[in-house]
Protein backbone atom coordinates (compact mmCIF):
# COMPACT_ATOMS: atom_id res chain seq x y z
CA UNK A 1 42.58 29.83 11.24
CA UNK A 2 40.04 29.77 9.07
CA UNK A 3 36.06 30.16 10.83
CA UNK A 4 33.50 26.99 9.98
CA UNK A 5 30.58 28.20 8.70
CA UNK A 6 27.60 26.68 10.98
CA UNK A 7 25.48 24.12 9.03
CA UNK A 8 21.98 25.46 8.84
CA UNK A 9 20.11 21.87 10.97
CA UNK A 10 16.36 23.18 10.21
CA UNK A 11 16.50 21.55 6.22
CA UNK A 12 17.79 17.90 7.91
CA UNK A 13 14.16 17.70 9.20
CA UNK A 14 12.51 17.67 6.13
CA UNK A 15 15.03 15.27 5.11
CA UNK A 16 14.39 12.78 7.51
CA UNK A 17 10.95 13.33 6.97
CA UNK A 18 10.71 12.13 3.81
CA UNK A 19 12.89 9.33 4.59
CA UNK A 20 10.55 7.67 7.35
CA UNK A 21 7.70 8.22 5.32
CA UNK A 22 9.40 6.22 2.35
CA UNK A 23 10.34 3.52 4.59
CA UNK A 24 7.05 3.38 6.28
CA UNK A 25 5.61 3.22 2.77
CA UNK A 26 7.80 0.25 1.93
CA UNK A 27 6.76 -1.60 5.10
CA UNK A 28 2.82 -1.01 4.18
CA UNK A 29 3.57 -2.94 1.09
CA UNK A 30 5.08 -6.05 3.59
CA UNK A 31 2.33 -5.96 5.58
CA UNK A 32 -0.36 -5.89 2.74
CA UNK A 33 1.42 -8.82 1.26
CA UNK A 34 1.38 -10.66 4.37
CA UNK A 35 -2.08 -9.60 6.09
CA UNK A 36 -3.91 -12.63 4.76
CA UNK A 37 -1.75 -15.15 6.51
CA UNK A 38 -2.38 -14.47 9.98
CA UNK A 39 -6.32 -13.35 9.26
CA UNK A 40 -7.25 -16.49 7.33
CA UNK A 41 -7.16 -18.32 10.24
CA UNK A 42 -9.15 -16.28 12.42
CA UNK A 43 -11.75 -15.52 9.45
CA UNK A 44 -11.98 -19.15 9.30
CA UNK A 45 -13.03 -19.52 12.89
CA UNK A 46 -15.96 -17.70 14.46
CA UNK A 47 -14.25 -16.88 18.18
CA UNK A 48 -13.00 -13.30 16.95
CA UNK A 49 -14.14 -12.91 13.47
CA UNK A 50 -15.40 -9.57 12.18
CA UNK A 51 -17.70 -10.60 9.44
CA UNK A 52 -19.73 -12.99 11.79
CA UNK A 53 -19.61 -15.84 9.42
CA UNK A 54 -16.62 -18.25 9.08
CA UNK A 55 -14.75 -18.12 5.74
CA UNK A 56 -14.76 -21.43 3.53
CA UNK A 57 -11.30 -22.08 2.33
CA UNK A 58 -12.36 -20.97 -0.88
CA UNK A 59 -13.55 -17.92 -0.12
CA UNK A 60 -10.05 -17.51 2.04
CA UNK A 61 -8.14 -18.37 -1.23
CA UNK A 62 -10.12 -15.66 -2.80
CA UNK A 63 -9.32 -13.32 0.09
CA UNK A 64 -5.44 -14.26 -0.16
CA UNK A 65 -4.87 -14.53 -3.73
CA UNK A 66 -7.08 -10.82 -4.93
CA UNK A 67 -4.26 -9.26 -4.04
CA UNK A 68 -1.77 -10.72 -6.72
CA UNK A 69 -4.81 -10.49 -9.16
CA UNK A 70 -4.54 -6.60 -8.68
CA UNK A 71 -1.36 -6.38 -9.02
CA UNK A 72 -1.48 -7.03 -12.39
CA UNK A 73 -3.85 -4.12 -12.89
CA UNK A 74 -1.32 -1.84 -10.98
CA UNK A 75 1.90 -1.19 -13.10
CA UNK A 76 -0.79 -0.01 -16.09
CA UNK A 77 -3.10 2.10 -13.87
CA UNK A 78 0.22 3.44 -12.72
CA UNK A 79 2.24 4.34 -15.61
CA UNK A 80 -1.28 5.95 -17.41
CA UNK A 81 -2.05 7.75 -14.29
CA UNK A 82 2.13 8.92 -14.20
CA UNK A 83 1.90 10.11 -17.41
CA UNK A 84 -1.68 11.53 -17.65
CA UNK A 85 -1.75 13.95 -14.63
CA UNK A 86 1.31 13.86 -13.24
CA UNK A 87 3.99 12.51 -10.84
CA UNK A 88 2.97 14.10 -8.18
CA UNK A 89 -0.30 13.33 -8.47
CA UNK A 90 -0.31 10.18 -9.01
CA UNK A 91 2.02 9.36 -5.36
CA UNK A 92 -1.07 11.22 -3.92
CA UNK A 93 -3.63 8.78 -5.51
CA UNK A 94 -1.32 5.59 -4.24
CA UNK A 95 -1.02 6.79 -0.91
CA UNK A 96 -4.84 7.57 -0.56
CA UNK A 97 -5.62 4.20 -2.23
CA UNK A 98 -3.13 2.31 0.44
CA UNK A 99 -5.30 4.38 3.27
CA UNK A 100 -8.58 3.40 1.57
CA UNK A 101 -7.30 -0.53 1.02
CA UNK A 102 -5.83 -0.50 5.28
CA UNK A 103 -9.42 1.35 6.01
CA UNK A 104 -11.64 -1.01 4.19
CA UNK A 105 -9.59 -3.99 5.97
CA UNK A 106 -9.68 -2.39 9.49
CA UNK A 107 -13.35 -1.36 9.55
CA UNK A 108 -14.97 -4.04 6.61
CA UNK A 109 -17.93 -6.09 8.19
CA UNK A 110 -18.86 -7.92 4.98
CA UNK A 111 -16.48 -10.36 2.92
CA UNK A 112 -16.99 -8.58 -0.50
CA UNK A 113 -15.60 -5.49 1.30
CA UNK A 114 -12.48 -7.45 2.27
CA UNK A 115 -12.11 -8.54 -1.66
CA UNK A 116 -12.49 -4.88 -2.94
CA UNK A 117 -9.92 -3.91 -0.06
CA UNK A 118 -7.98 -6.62 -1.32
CA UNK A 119 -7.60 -5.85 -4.50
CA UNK A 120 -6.96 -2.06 -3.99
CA UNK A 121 -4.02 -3.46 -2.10
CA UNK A 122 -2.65 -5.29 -4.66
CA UNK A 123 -3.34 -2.37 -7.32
CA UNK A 124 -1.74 0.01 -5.24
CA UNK A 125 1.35 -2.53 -4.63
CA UNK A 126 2.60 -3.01 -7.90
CA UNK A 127 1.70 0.16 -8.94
CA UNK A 128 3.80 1.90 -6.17
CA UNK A 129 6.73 -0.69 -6.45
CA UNK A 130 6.86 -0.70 -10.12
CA UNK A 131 4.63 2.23 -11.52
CA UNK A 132 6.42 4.61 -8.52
CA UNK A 133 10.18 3.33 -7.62
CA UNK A 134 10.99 2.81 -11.29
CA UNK A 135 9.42 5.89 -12.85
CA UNK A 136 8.76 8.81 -10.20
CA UNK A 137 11.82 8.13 -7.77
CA UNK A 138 14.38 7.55 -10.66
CA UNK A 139 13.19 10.99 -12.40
CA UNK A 140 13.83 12.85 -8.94
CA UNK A 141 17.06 11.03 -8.28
């Protein structure tokens, strides 16, 4: 009979490593695109709102709708920045601009800190969906 050879286990870590973190990446961009229906309402109302000063609904609107208005910024920024200094480089730069967008959001005290986090977000989206999945991830596949 022939002897198996024993399958080295120590590289399926890394492995699954890197496939949480690009799932957990794809559920940051679901909650970023859904954050501002749940916190309207209690940015509308002063009970538990962090800013201290109810939202009008047009300042709400602006809150919800920065984040598609960045988006349209992101695929650009994204295939410049791919191109200019790298691949690497630039999935660095998303991921530290989705920490800086969830940080601004989770410790923001004034609305125009909300907008900037807002549109970060929505930069940082498109240019990770489109500027990352279509460009970096097919060039490693």
């Amino acid at each position: 009979m022939a002897e198996r050879k024993k399958i080295d286990t120590g590289t399926n870590v890394f492995l699954y490593f890197v496939a949480v973190t690009v799932h957990l990446t794809s559920a940051t961009a679901g909650i970023a695109f859904c954050w501002s229906s749940p916190v309207s309402p209690k940015l509308e109302n002063l009970d538990d709102n962090p800013l201290g000063v109810a939202l009008s609904v047009d300042e709400s609107s602006w809150l919800a709708s920065l984040t598609s208005l960045g988006a349209v910024v992101g695929p650009f920024a994204g295939g410049y920045l791919g191109d200019s200094i790298g691949r690497k480089r630039s999935l660095t730069i998303t991921a530290i601009l989705s920490t800086l967008s969830f940080g601004l959001l989770a410790f923001g005290q004034y609305l125009y800190i909300y907008y900037v986090a807002r549109f970060i977000g929505g930069e940082k989206l498109r240019r990770f969906i489109i500027g990352v999945f279509l460009v970096v991830y097919v060039e490693y596949l």
